[in-house]
PDB file of N, CA and C in Angstrom:
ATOM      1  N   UNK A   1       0.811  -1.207   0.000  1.00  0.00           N
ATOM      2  CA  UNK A   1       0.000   0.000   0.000  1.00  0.00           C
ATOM      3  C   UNK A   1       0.844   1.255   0.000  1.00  0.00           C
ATOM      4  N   UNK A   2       2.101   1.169   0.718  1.00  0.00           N
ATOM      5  CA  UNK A   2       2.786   2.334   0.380  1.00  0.00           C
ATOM      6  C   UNK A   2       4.322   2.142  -0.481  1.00  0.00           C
ATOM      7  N   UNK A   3       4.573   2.532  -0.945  1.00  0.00           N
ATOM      8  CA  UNK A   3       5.876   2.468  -1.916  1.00  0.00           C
ATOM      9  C   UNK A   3       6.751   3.437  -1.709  1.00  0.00           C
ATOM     10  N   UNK A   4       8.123   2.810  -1.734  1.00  0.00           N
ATOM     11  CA  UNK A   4       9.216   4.349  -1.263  1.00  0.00           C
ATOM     12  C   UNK A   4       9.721   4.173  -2.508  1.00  0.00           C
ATOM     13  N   UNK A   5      10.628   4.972  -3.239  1.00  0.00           N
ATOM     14  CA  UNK A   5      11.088   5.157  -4.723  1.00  0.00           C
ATOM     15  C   UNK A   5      11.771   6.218  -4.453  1.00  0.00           C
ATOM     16  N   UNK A   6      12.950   6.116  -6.025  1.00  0.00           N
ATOM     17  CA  UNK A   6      13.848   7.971  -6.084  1.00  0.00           C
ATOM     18  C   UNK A   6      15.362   7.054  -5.434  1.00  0.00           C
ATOM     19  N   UNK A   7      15.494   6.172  -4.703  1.00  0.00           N
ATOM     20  CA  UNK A   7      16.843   5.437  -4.374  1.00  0.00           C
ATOM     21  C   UNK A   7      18.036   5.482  -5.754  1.00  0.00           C
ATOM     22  N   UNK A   8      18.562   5.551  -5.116  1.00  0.00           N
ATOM     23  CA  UNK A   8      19.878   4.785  -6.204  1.00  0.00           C
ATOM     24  C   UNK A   8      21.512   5.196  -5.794  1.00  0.00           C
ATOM     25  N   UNK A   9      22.431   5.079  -6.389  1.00  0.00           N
ATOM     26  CA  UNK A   9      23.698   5.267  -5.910  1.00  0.00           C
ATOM     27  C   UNK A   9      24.160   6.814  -6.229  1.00  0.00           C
ATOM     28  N   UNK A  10      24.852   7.628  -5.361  1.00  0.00           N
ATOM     29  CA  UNK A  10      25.141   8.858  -5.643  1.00  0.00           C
ATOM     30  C   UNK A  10      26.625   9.285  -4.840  1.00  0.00           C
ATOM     31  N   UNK A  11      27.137  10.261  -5.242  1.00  0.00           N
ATOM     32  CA  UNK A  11      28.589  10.334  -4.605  1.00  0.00           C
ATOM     33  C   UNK A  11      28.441  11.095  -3.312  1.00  0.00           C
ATOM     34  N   UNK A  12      29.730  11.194  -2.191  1.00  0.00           N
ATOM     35  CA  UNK A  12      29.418  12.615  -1.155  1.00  0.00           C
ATOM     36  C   UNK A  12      29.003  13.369  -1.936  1.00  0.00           C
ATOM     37  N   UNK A  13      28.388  14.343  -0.713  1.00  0.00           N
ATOM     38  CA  UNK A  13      27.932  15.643  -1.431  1.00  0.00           C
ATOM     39  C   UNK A  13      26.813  15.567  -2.425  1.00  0.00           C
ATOM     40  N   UNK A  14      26.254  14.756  -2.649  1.00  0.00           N
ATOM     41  CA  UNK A  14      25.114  14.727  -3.847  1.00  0.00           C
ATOM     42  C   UNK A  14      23.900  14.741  -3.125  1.00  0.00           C
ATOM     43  N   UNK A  15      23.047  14.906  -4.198  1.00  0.00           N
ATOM     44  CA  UNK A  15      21.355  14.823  -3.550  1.00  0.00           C
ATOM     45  C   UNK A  15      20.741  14.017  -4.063  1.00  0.00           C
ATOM     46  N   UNK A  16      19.814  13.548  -3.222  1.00  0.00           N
ATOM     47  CA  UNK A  16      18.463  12.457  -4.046  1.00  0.00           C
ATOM     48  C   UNK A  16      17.416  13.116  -3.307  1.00  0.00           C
ATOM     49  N   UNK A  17      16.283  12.620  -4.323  1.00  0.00           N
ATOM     50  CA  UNK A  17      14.699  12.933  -3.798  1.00  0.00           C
ATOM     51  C   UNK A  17      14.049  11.697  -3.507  1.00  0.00           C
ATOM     52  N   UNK A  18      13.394  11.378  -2.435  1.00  0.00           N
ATOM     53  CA  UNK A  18      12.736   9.783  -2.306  1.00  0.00           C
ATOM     54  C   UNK A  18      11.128  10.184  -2.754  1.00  0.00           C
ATOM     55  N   UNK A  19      10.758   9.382  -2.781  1.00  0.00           N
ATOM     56  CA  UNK A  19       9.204   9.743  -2.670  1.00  0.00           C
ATOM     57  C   UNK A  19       8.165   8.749  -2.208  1.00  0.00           C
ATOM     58  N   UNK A  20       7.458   9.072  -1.494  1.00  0.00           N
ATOM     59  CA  UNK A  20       6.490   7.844  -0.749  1.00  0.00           C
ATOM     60  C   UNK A  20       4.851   7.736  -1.663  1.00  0.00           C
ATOM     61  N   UNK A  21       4.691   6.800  -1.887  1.00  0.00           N
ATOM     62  CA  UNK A  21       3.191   6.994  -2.866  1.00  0.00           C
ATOM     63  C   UNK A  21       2.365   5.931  -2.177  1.00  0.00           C
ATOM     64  N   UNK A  22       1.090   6.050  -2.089  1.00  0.00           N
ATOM     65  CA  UNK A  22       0.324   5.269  -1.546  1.00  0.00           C
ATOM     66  C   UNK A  22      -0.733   4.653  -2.451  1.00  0.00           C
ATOM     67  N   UNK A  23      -1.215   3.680  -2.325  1.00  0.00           N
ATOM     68  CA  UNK A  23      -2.506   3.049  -3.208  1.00  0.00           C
ATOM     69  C   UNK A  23      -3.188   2.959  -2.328  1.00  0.00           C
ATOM     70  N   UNK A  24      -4.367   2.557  -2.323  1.00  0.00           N
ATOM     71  CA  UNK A  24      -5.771   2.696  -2.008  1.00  0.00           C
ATOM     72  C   UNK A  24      -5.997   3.347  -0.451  1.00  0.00           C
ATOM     73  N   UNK A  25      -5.395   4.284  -0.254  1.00  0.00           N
ATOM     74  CA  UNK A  25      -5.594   5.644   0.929  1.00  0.00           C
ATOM     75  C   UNK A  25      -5.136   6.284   0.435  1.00  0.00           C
ATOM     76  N   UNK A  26      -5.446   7.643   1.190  1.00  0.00           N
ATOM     77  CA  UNK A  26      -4.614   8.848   0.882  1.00  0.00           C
ATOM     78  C   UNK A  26      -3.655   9.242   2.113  1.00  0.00           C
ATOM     79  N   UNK A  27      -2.855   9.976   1.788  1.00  0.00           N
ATOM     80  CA  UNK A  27      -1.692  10.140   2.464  1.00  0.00           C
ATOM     81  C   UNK A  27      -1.915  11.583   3.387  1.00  0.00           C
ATOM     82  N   UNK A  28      -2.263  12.315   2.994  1.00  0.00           N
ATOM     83  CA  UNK A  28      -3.590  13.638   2.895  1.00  0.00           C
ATOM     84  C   UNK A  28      -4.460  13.657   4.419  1.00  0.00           C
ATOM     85  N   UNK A  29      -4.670  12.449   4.537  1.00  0.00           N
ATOM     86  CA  UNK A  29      -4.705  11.889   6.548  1.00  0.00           C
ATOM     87  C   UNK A  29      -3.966  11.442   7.209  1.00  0.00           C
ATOM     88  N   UNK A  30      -2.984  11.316   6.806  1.00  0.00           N
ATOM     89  CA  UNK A  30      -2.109  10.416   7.775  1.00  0.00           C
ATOM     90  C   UNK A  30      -0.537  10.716   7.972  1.00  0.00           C
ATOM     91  N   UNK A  31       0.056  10.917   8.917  1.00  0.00           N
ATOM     92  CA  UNK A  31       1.375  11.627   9.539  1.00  0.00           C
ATOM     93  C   UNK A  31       2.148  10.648   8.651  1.00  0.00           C
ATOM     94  N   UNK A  32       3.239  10.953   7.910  1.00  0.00           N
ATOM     95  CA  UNK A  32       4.325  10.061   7.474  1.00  0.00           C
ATOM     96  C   UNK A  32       5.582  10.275   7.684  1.00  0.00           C
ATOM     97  N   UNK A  33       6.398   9.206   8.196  1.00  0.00           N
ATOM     98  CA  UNK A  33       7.826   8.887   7.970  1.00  0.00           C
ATOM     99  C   UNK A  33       8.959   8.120   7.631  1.00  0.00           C
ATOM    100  N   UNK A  34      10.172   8.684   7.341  1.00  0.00           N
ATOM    101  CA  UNK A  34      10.947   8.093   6.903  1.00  0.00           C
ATOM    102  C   UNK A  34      11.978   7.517   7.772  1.00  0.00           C
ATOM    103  N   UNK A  35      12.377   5.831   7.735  1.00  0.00           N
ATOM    104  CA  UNK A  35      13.102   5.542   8.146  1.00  0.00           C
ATOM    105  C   UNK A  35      14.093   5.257   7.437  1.00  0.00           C
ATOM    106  N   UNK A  36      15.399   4.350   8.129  1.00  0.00           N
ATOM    107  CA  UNK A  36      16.415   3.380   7.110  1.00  0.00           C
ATOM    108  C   UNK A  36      17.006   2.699   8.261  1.00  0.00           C
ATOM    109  N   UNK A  37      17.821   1.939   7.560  1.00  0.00           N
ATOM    110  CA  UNK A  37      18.600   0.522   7.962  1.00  0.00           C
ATOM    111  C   UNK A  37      19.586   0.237   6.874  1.00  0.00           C
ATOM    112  N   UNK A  38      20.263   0.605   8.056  1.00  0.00           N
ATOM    113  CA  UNK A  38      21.843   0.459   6.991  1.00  0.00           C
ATOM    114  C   UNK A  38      22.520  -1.539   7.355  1.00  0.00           C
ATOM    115  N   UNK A  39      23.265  -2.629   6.677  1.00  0.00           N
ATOM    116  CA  UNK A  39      23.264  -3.968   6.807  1.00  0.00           C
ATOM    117  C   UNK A  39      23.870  -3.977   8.458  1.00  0.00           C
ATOM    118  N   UNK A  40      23.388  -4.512   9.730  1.00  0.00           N
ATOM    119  CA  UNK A  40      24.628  -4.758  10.425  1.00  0.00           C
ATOM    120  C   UNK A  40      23.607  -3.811  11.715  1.00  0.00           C
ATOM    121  N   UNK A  41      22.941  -3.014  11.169  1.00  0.00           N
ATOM    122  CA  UNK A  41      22.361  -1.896  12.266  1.00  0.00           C
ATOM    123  C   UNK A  41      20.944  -2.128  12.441  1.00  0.00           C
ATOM    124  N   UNK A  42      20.200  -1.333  13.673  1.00  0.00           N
ATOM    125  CA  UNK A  42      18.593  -1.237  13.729  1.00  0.00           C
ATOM    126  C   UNK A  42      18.267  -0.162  12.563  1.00  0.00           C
ATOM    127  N   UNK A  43      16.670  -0.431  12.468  1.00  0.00           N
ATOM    128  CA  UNK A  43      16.278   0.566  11.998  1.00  0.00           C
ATOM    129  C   UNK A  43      16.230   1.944  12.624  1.00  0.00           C
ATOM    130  N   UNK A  44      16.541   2.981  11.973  1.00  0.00           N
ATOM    131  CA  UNK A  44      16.478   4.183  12.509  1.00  0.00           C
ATOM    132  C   UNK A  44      15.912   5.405  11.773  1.00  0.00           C
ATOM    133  N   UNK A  45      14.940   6.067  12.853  1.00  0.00           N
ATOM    134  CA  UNK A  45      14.260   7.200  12.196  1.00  0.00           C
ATOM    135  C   UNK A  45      15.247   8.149  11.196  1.00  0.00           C
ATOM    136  N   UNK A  46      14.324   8.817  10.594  1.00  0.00           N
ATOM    137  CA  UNK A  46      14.495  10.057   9.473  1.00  0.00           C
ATOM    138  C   UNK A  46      14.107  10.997   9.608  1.00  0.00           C
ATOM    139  N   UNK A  47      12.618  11.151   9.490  1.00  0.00           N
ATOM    140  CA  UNK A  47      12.219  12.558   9.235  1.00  0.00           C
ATOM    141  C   UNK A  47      10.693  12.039   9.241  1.00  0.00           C
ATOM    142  N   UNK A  48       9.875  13.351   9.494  1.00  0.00           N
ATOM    143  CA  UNK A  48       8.361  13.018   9.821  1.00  0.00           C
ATOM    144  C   UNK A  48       7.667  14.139   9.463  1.00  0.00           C
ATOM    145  N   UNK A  49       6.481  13.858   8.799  1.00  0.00           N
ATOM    146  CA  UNK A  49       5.649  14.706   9.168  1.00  0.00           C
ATOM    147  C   UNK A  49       4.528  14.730   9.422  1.00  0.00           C
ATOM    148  N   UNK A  50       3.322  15.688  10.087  1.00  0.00           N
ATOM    149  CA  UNK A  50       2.267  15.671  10.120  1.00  0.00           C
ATOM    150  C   UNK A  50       0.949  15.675   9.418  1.00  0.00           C
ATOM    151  N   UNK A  51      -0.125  15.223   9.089  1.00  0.00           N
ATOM    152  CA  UNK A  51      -1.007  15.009   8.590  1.00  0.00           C
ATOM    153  C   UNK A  51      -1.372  17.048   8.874  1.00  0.00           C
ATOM    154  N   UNK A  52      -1.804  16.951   9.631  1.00  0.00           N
ATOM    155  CA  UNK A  52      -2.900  18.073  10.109  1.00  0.00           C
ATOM    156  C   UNK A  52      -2.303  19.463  10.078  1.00  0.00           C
ATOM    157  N   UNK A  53      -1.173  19.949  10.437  1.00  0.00           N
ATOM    158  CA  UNK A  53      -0.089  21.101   9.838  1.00  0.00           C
ATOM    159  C   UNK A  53       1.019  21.119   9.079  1.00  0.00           C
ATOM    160  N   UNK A  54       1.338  19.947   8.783  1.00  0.00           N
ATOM    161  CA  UNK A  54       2.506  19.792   8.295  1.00  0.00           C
ATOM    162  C   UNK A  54       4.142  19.591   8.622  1.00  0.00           C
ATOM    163  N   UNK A  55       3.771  19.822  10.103  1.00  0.00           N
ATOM    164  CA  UNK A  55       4.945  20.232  11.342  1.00  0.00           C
ATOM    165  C   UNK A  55       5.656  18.821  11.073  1.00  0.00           C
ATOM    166  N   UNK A  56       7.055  18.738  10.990  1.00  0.00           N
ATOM    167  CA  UNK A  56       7.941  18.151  10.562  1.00  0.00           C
ATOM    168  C   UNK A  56       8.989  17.664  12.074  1.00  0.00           C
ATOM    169  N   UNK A  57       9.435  16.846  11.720  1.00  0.00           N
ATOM    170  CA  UNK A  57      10.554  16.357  13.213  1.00  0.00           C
ATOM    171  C   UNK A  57      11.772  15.820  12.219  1.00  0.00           C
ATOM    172  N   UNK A  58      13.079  16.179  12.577  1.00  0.00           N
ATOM    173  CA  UNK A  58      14.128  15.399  11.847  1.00  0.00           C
ATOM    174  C   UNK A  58      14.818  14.685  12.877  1.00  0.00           C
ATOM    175  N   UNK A  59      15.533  13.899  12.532  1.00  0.00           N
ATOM    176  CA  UNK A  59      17.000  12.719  13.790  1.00  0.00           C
ATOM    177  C   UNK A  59      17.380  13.746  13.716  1.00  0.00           C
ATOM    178  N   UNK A  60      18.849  14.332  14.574  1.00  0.00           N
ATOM    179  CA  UNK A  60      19.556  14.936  14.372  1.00  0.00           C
ATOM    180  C   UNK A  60      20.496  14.798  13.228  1.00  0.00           C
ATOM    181  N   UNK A  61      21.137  13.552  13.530  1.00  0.00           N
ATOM    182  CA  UNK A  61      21.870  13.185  12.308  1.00  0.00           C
ATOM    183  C   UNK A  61      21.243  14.113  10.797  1.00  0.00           C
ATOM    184  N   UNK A  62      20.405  14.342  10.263  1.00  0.00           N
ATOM    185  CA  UNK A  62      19.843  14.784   9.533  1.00  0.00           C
ATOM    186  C   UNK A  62      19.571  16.414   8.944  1.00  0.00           C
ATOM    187  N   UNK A  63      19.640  16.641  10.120  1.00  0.00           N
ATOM    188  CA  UNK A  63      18.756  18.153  10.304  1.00  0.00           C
ATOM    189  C   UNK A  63      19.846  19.019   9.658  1.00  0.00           C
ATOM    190  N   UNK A  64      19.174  19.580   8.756  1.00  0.00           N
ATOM    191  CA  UNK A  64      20.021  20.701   7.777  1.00  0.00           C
ATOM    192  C   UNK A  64      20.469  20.437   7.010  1.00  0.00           C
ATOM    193  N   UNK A  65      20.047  18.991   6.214  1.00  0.00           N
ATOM    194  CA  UNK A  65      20.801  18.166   5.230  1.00  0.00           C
ATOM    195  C   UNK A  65      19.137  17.630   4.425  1.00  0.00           C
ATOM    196  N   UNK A  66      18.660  17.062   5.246  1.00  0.00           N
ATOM    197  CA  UNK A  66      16.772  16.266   4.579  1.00  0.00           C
ATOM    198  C   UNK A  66      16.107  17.179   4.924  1.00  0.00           C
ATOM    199  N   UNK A  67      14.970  17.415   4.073  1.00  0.00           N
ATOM    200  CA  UNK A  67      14.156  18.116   4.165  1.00  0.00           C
ATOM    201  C   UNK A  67      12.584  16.698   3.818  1.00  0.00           C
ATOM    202  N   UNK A  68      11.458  17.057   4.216  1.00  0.00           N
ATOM    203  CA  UNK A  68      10.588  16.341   4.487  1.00  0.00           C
ATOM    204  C   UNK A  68       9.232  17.031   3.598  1.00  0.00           C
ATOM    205  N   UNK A  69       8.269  16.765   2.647  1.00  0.00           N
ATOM    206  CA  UNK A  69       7.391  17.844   2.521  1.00  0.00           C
ATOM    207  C   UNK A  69       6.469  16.517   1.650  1.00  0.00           C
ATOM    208  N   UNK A  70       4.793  17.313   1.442  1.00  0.00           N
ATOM    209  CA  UNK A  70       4.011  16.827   0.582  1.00  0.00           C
ATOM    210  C   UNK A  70       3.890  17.283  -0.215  1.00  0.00           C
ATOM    211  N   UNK A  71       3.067  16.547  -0.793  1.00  0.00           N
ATOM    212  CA  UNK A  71       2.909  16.874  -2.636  1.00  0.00           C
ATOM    213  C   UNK A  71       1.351  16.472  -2.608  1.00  0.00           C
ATOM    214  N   UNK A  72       0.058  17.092  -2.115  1.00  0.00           N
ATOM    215  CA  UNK A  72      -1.220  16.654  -1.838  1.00  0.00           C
ATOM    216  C   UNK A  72      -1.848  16.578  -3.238  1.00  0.00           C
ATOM    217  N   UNK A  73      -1.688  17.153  -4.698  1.00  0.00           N
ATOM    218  CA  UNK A  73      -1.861  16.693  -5.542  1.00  0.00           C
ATOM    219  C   UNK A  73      -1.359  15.424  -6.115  1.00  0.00           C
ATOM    220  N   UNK A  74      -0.580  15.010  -5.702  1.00  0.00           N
ATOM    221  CA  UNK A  74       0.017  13.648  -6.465  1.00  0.00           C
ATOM    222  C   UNK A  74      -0.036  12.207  -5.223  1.00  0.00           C
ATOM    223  N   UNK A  75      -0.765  13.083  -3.936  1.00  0.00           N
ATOM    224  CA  UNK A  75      -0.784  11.828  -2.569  1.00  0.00           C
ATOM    225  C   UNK A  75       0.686  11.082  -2.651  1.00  0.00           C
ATOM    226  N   UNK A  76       1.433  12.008  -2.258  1.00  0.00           N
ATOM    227  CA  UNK A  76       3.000  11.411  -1.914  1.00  0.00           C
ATOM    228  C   UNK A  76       3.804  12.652  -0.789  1.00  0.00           C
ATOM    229  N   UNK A  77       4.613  11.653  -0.178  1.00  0.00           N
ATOM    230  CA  UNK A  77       5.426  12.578   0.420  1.00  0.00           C
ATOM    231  C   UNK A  77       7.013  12.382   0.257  1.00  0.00           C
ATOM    232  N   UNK A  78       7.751  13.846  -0.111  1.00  0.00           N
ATOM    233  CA  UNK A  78       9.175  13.476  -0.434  1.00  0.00           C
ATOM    234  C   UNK A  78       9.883  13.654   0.504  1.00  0.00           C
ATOM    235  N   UNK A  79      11.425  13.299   0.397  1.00  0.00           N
ATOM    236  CA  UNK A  79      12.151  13.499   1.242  1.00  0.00           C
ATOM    237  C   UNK A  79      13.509  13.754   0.680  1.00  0.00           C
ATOM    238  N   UNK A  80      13.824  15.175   0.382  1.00  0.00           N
ATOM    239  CA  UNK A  80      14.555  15.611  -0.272  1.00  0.00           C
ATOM    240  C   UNK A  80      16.201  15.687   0.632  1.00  0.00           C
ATOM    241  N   UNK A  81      17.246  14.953   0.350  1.00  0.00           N
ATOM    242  CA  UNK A  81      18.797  14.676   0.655  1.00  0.00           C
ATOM    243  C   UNK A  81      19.348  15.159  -0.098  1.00  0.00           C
ATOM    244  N   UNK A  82      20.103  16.037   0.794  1.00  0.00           N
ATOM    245  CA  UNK A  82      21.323  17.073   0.422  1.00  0.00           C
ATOM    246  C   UNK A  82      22.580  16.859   1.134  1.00  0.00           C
ATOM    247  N   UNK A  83      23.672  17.083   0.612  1.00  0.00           N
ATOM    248  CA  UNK A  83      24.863  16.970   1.010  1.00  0.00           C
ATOM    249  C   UNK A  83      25.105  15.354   1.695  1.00  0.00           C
ATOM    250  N   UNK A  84      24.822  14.396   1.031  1.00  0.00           N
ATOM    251  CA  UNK A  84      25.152  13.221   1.253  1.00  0.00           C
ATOM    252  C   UNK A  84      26.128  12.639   1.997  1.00  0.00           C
ATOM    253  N   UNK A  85      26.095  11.719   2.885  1.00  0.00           N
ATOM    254  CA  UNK A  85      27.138  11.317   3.159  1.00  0.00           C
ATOM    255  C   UNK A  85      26.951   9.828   3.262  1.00  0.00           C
ATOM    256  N   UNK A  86      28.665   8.779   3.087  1.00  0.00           N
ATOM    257  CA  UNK A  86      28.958   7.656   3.092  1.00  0.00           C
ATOM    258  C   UNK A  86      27.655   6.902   3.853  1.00  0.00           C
ATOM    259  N   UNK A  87      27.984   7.594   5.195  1.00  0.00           N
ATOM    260  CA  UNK A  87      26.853   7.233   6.341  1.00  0.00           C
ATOM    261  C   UNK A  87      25.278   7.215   6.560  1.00  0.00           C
ATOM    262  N   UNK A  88      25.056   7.570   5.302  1.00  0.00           N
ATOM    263  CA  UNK A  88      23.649   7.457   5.024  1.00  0.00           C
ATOM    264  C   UNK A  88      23.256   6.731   3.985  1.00  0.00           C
ATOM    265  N   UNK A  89      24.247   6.062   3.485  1.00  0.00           N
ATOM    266  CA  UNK A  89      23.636   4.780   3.017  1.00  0.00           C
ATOM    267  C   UNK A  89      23.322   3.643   3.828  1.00  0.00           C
ATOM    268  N   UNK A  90      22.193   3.259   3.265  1.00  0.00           N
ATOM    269  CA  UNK A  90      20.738   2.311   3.916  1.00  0.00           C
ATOM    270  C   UNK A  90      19.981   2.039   3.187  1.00  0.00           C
ATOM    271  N   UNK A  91      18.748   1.265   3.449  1.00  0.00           N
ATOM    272  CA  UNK A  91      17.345   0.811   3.141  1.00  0.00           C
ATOM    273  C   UNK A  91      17.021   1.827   3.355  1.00  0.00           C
ATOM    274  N   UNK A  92      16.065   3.153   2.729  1.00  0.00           N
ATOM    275  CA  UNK A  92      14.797   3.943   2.900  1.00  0.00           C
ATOM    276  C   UNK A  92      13.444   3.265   2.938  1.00  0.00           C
ATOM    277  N   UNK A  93      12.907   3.420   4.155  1.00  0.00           N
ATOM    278  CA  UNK A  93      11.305   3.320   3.780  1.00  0.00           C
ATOM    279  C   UNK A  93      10.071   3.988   4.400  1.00  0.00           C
ATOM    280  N   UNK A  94       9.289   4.364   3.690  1.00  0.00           N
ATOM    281  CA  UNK A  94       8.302   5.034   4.715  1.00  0.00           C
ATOM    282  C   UNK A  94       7.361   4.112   4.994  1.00  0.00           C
ATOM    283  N   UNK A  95       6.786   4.845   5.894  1.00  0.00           N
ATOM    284  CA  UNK A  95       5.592   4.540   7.177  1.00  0.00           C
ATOM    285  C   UNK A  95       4.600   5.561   6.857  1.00  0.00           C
ATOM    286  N   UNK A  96       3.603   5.465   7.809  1.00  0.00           N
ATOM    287  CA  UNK A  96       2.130   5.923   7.789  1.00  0.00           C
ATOM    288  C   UNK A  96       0.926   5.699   8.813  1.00  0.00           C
ATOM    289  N   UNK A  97       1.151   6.570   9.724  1.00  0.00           N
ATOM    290  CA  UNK A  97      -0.185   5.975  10.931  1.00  0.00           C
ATOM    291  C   UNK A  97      -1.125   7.628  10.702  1.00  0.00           C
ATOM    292  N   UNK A  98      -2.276   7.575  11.299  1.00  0.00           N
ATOM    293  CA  UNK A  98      -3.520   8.450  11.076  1.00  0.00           C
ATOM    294  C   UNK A  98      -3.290   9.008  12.012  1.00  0.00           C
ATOM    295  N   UNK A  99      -2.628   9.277  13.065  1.00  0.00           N
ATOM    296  CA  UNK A  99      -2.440  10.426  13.746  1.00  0.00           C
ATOM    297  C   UNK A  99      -2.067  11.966  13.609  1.00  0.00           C
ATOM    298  N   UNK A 100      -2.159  13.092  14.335  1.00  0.00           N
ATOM    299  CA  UNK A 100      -1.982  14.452  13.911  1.00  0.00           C
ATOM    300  C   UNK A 100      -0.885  14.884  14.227  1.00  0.00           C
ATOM    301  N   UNK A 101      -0.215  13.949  14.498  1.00  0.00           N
ATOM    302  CA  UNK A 101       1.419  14.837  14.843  1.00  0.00           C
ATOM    303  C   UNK A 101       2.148  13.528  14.320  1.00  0.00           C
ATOM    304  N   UNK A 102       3.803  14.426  14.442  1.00  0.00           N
ATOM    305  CA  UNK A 102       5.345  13.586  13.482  1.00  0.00           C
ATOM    306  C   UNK A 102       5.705  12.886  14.363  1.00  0.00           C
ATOM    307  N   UNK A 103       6.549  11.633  14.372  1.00  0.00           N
ATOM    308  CA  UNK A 103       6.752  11.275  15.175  1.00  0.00           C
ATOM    309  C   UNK A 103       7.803  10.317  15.207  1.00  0.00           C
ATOM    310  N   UNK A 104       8.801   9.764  16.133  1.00  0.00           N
ATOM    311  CA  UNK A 104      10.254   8.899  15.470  1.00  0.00           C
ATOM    312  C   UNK A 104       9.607   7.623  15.962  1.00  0.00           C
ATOM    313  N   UNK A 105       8.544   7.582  16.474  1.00  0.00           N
ATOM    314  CA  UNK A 105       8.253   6.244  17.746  1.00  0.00           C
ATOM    315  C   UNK A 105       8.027   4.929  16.328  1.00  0.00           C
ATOM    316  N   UNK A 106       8.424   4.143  16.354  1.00  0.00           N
ATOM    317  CA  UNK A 106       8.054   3.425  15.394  1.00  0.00           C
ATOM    318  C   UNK A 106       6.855   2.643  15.469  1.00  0.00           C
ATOM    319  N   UNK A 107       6.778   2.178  16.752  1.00  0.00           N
ATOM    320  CA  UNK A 107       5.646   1.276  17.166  1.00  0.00           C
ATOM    321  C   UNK A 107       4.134   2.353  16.742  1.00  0.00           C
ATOM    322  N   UNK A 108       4.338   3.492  16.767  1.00  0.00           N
ATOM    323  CA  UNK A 108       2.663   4.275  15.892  1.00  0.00           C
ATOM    324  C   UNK A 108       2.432   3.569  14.474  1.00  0.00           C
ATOM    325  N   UNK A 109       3.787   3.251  13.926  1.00  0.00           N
ATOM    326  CA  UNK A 109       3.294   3.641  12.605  1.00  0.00           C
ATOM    327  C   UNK A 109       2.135   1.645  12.582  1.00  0.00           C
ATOM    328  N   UNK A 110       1.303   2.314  11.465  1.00  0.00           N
ATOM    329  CA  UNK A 110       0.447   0.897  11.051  1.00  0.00           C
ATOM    330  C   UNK A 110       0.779   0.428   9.594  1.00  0.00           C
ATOM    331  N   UNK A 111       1.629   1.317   8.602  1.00  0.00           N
ATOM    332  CA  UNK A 111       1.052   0.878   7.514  1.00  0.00           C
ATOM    333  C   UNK A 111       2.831   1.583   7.048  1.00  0.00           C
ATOM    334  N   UNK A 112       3.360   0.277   6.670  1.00  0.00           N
ATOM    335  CA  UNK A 112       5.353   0.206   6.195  1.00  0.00           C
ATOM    336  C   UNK A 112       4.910  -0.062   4.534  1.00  0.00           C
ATOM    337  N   UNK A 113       5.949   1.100   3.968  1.00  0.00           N
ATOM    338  CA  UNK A 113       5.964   0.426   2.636  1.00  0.00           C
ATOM    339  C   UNK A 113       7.329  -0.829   2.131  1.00  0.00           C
ATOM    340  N   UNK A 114       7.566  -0.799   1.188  1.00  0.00           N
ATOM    341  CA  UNK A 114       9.096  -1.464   0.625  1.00  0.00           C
ATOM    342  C   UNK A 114       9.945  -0.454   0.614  1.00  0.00           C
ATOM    343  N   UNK A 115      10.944  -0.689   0.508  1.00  0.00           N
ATOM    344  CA  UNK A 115      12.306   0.288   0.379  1.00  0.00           C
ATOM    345  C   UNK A 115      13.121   0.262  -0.444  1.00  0.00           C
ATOM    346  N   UNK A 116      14.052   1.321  -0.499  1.00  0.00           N
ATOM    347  CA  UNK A 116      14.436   1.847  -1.675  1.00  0.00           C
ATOM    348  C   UNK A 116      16.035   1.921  -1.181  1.00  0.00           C
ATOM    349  N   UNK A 117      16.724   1.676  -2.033  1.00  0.00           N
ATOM    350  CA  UNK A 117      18.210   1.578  -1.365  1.00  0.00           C
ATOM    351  C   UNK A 117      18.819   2.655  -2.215  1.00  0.00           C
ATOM    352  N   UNK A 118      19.510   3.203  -0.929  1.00  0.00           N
ATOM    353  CA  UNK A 118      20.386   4.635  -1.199  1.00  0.00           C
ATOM    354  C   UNK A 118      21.782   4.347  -0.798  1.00  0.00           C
ATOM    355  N   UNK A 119      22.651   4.664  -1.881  1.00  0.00           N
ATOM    356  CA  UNK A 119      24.189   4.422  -1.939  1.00  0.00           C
ATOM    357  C   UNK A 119      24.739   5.580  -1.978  1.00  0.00           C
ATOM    358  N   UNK A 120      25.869   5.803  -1.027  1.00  0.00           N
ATOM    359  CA  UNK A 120      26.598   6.834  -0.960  1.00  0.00           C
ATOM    360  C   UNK A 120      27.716   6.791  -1.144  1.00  0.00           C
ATOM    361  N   UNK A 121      28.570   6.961  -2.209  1.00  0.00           N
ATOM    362  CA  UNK A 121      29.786   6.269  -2.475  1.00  0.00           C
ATOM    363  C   UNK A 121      31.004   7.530  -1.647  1.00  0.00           C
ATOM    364  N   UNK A 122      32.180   7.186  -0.993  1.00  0.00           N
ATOM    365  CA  UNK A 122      32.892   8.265  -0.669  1.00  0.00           C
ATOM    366  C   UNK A 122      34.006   8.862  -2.310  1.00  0.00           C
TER     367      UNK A 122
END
């Protein structure tokens, strides 16, 4: 039901755009976020946002590098990576629970898509 996409291999310093798309819901209700899992590690939050304002939460690791936003015409949410690093290559995938706020807790989310693998070459 949800699909992450936009992955692929890129050097430091580069950017990718992910994008989360949903089938049969809309995204338009429901808070979404991004996780990953790099081989060897837990999963670990990304970035979030809210259904109801839009209010956003990043890891630290992150903050000032991903940016998080919707696209309510196309029922997707992106997650735009800047300034890449080695260390953020992982599995991407988003999530999706109906609540009104962002959130890193994983146990909210109800509804995981597949993932998208992001390479960061040094």
């Amino acid at each position: 039901q949800l699909q992450a996409s936009g992955g692929g291999l890129v050097q430091t310093g580069g950017s990718l755009r992910l994008s989360c798309a949903a089938s049969g819901r809309t995204l338009n209700t429901h808070s979404v976020g991004w996780f990953r899992q790099a081989p060897g590690r837990e999963r670990e939050f990304v970035a979030a946002i809210s259904w109801r304002d839009s209010t956003t939460h990043y890891a630290n690791s992150v903050k000032g590098r991903f940016s998080i936003s919707r696209d309510k015409t196309r029922n997707t949410v992106n997650l735009h990576m800047n300034f890449l690093k080695p260390d953020d290559t992982a599995v991407y995938s988003c999530a999706a629970h109906p609540r009104s706020y962002a959130s890193a807790e994983v146990s909210l989310y109800d509804y995981w898509g597949q993932g998208t693998q992001v390479t960061v070459s040094s």
